[in-house]
C-alpha atoms as a PDB file:
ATOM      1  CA  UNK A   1      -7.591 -18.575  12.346  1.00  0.00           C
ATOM      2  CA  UNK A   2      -4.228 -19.860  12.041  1.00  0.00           C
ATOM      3  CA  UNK A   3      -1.272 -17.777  12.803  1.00  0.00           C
ATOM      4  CA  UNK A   4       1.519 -20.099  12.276  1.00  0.00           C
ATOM      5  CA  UNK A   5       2.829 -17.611   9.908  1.00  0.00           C
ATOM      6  CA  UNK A   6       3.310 -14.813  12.560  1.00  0.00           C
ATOM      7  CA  UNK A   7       5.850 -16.747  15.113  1.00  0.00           C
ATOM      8  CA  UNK A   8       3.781 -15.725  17.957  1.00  0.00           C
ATOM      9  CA  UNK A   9       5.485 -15.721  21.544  1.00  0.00           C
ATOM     10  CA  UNK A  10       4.017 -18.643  23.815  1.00  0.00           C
ATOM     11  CA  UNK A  11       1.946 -16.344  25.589  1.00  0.00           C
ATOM     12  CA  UNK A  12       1.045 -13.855  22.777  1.00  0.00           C
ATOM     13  CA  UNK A  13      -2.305 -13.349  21.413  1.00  0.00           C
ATOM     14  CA  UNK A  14      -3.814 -11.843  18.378  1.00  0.00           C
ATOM     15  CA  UNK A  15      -6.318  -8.804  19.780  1.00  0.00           C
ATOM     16  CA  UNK A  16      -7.112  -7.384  16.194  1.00  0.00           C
ATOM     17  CA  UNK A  17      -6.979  -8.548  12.482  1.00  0.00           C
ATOM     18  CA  UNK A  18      -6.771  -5.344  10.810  1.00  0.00           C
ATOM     19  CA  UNK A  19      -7.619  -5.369   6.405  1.00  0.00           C
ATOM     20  CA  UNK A  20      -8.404  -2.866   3.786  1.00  0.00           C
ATOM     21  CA  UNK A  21     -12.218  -2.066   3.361  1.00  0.00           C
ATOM     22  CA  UNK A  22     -14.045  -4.222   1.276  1.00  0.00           C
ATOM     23  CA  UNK A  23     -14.978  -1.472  -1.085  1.00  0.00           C
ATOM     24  CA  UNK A  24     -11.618  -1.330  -2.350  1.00  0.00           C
ATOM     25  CA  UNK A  25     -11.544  -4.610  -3.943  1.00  0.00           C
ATOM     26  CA  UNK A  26     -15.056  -4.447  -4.916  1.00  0.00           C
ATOM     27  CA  UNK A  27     -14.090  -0.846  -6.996  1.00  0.00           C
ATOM     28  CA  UNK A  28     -11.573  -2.895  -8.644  1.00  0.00           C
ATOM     29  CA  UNK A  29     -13.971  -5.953  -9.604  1.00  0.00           C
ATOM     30  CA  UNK A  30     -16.525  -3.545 -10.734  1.00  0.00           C
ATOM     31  CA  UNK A  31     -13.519  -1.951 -12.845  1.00  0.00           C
ATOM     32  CA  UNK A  32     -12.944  -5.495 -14.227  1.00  0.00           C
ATOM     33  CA  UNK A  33     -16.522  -6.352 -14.954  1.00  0.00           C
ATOM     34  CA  UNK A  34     -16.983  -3.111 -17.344  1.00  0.00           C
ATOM     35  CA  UNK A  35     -13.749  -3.991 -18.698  1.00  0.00           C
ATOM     36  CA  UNK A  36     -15.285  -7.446 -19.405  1.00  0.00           C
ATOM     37  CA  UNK A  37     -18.303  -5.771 -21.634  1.00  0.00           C
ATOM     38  CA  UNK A  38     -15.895  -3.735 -23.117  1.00  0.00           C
ATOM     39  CA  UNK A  39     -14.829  -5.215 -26.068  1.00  0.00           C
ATOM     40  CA  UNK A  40     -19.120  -5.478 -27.043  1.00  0.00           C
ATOM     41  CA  UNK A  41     -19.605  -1.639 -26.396  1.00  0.00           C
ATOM     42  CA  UNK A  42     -16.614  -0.775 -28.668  1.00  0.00           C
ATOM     43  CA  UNK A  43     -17.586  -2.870 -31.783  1.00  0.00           C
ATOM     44  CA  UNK A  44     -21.043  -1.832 -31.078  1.00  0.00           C
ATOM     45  CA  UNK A  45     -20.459   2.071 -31.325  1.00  0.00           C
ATOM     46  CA  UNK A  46     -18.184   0.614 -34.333  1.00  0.00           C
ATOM     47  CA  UNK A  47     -21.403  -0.398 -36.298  1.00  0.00           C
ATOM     48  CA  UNK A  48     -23.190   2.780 -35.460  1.00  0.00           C
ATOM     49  CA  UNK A  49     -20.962   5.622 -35.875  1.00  0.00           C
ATOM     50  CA  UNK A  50     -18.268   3.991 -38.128  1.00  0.00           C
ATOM     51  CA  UNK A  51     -19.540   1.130 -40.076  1.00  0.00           C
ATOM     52  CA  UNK A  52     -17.111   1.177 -43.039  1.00  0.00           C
ATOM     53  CA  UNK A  53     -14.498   0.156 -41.231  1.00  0.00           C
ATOM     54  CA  UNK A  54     -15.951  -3.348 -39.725  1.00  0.00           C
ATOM     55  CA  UNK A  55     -16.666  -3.664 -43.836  1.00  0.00           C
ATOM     56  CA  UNK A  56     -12.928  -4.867 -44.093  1.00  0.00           C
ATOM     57  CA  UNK A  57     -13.213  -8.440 -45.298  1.00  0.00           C
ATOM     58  CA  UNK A  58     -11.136 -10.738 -43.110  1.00  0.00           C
ATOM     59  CA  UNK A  59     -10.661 -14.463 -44.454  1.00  0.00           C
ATOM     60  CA  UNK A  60     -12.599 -17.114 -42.119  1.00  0.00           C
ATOM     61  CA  UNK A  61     -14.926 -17.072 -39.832  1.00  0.00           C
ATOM     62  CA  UNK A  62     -14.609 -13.239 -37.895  1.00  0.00           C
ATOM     63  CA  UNK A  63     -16.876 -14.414 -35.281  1.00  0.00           C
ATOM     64  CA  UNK A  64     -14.693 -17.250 -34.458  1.00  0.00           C
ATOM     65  CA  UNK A  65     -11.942 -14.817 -34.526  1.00  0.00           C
ATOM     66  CA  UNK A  66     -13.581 -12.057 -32.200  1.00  0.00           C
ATOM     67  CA  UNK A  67     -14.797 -14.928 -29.707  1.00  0.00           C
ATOM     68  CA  UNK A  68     -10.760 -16.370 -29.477  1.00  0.00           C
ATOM     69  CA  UNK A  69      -9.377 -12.673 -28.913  1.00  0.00           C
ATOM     70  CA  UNK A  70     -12.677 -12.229 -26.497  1.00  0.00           C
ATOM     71  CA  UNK A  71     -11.747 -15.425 -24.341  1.00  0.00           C
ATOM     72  CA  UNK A  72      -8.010 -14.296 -24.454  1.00  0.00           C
ATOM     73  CA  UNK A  73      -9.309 -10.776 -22.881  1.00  0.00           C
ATOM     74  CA  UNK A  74     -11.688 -12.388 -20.195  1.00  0.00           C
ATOM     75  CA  UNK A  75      -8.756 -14.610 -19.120  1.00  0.00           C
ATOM     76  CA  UNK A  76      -6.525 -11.727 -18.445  1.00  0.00           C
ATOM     77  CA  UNK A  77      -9.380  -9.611 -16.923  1.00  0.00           C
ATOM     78  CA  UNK A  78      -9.385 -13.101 -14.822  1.00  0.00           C
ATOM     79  CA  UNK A  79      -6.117 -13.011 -13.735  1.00  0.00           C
ATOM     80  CA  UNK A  80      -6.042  -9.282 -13.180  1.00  0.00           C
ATOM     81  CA  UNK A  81      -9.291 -10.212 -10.854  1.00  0.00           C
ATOM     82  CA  UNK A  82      -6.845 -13.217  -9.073  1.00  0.00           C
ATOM     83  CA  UNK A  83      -3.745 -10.977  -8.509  1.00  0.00           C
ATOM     84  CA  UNK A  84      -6.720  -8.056  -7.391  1.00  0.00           C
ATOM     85  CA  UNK A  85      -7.933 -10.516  -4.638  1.00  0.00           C
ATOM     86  CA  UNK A  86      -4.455 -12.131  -3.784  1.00  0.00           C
ATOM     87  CA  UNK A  87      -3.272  -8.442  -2.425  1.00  0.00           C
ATOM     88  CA  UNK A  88      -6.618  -7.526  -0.957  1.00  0.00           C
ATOM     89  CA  UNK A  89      -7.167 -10.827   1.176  1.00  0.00           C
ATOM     90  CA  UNK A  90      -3.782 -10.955   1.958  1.00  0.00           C
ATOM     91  CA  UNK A  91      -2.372  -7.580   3.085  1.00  0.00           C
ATOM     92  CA  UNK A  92      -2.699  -7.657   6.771  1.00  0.00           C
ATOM     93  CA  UNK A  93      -1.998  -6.209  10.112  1.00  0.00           C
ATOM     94  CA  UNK A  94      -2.045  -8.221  13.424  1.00  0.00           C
ATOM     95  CA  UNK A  95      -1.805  -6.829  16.819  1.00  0.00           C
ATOM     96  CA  UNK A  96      -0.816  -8.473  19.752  1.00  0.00           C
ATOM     97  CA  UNK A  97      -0.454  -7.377  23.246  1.00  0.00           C
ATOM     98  CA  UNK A  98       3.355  -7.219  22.392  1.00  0.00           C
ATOM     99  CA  UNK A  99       3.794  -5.865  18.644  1.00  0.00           C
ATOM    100  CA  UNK A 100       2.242  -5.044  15.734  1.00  0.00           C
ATOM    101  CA  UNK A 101       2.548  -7.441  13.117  1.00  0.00           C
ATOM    102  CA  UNK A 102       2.609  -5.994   9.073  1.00  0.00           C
ATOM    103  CA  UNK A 103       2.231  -9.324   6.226  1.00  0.00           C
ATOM    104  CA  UNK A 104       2.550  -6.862   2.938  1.00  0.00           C
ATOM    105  CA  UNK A 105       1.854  -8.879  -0.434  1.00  0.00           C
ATOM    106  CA  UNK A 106       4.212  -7.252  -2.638  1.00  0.00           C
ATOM    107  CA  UNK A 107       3.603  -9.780  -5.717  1.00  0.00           C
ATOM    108  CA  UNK A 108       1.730 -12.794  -6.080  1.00  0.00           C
ATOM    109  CA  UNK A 109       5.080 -14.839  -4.630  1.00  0.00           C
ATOM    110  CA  UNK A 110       6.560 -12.204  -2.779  1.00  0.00           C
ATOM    111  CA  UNK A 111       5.325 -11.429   0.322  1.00  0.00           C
ATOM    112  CA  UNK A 112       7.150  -9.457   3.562  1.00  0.00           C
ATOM    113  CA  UNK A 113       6.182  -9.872   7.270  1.00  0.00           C
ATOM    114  CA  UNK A 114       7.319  -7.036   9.304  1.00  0.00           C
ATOM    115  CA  UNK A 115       7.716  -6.845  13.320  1.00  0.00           C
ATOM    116  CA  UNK A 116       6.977  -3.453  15.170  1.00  0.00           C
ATOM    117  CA  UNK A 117       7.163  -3.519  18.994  1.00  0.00           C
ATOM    118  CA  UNK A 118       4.795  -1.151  20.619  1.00  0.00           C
ATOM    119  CA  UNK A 119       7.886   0.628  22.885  1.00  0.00           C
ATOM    120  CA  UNK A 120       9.397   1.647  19.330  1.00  0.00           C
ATOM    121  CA  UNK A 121       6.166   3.392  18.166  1.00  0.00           C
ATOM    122  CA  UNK A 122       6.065   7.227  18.069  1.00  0.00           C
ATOM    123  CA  UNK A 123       3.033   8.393  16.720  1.00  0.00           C
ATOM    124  CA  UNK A 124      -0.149   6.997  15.069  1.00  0.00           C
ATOM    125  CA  UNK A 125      -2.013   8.965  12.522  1.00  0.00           C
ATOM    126  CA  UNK A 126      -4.744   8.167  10.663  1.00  0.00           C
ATOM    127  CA  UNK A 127      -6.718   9.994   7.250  1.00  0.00           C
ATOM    128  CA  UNK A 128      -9.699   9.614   6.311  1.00  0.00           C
ATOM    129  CA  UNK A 129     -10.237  12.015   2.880  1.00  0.00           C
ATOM    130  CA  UNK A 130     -13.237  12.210   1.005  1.00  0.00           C
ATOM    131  CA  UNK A 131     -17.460  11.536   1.190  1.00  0.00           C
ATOM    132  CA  UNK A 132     -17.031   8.177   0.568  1.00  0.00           C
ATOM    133  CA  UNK A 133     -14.214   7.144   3.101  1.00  0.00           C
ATOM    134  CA  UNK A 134     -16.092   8.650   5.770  1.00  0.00           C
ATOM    135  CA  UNK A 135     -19.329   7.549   4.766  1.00  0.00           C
ATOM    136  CA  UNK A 136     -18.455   3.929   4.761  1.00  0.00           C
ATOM    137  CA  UNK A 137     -15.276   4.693   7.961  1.00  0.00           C
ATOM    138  CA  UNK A 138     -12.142   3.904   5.844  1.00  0.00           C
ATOM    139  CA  UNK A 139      -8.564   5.548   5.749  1.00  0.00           C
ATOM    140  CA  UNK A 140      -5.126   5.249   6.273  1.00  0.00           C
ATOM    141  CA  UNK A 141      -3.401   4.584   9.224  1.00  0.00           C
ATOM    142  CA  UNK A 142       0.501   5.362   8.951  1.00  0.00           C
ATOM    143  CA  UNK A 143       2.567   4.243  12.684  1.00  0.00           C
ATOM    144  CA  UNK A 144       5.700   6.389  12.714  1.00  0.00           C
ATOM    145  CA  UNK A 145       8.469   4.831  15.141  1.00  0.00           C
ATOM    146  CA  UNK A 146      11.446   5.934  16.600  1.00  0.00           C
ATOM    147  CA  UNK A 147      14.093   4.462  15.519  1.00  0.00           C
ATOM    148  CA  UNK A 148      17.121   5.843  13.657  1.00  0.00           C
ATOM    149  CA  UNK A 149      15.930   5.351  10.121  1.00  0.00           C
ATOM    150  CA  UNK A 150      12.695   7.235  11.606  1.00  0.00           C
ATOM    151  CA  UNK A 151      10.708   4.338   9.373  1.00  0.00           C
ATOM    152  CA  UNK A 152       6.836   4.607   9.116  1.00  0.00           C
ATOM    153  CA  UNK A 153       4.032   1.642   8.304  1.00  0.00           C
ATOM    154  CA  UNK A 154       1.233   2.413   6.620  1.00  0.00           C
ATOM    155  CA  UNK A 155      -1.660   0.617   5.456  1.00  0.00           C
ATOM    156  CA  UNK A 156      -4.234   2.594   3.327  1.00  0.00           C
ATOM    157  CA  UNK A 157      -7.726   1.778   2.775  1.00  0.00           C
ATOM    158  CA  UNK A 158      -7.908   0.756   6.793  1.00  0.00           C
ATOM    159  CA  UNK A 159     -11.576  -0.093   8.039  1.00  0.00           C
ATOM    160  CA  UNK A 160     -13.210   1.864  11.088  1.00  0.00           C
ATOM    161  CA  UNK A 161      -8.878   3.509  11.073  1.00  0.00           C
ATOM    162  CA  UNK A 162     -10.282   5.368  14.697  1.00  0.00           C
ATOM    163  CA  UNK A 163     -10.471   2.229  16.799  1.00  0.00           C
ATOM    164  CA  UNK A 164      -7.790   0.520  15.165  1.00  0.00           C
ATOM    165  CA  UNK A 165      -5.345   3.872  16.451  1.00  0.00           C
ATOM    166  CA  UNK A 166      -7.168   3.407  19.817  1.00  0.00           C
ATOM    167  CA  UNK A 167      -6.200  -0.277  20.099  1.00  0.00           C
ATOM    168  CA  UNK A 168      -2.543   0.291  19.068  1.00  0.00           C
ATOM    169  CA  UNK A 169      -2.350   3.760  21.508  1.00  0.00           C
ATOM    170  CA  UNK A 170      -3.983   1.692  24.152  1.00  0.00           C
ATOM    171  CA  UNK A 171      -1.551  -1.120  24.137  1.00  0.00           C
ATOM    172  CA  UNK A 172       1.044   1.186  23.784  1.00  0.00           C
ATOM    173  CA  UNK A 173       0.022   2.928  26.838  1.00  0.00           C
ATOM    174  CA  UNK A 174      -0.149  -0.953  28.481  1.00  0.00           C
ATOM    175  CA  UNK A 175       3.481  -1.297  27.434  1.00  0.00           C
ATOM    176  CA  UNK A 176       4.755   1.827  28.858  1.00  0.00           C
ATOM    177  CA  UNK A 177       2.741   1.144  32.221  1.00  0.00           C
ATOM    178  CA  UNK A 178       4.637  -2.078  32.351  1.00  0.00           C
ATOM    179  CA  UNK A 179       7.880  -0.868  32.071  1.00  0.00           C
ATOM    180  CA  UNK A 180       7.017   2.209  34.276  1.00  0.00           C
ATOM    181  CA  UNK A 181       5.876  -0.677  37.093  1.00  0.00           C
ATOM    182  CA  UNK A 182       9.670  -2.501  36.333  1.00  0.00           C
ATOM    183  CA  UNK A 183      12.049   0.211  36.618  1.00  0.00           C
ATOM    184  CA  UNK A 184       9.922   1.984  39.417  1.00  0.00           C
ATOM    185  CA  UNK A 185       9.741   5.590  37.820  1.00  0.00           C
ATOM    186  CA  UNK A 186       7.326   7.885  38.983  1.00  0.00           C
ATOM    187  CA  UNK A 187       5.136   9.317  36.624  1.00  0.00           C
ATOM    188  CA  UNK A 188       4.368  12.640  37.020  1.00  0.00           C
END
């Protein structure tokens, strides 16, 4: 994987590439491919339950017609699919032994790449609602942190959200032991 991207410290390594489930963008390309069909089911229940109004004579060829307006719909149902994937495959997370690293697609050329050092987080929860999130281990994960503007990360849709919060908690507590070790404080 390349990570030239992330501006990684020399000795900084990725432990966890974190994305959303892969059910998420497969709901929305099953949306899509009804969507696709559409356009038949309609003028079909047209015929069947209204058929005087497909009598309205339109001058030329209407099949030409409904095939143009067709290929017009498929292409936007294509690019709905494109922008779809773009934000799926590229909304990430990336922890390190040092931070936690947030790439958010906003748009399709718009993206934001956020740094969150593991000594600023406060608290790591994660949800996981409903039969199918648990059945397939998906939910949200939202890290709060402590700084002034009390800002929180979250990335929905998270898969197996349990061991990702044990990763982060566990290099958190790695952190903290580190800096315990440095300034000599006893724990107690």
């Amino acid at each position: 994987m390349n990570y030239e991207i992330l501006n990684l410290e020399p000795d900084e390594h990725v432990i966890l590439e974190v994305r959303k489930h892969w059910i998420v963008f497969a709901g929305h390309a099953v949306g899509l491919l009804f969507a696709a069909f559409l356009p038949f089911i309609i003028l079909t229940l047209f015929k069947i339950f209204l058929p005087s109004l497909i009598i309205i004579k339109i001058p030329g060829n209407t099949s030409a017609l409904f095939l143009f307006f067709y290929c017009l719909w498929l292409l936007a149902l294509w690019i709905s699919f494109f922008f779809d994937w773009t934000k799926y495959y590229l909304d990430v997370w990336y922890v390190t032994e040092k931070r936690i690293i947030i790439v958010d697609q906003k748009k399709i050329f718009d993206r934001g790449i956020s740094n969150l050092r593991f000594d600023k987080i406060q608290d790591v929860t994660i949800e996981v609602e409903g039969f199918i999130p648990t059945l397939l281990n998906f939910g949200n994960i939202k890290v709060q942190t402590a700084s002034e503007d009390n800002f929180d990360f979250l990335l929905t849709n998270v898969r197996n959200p349990e061991q990702v919060r044990k990763i982060i908690f566990s290099q958190h507590n790695e952190i903290g032991d580190k800096f315990v070790r440095t300034v000599g404080v006893r724990k107690e």
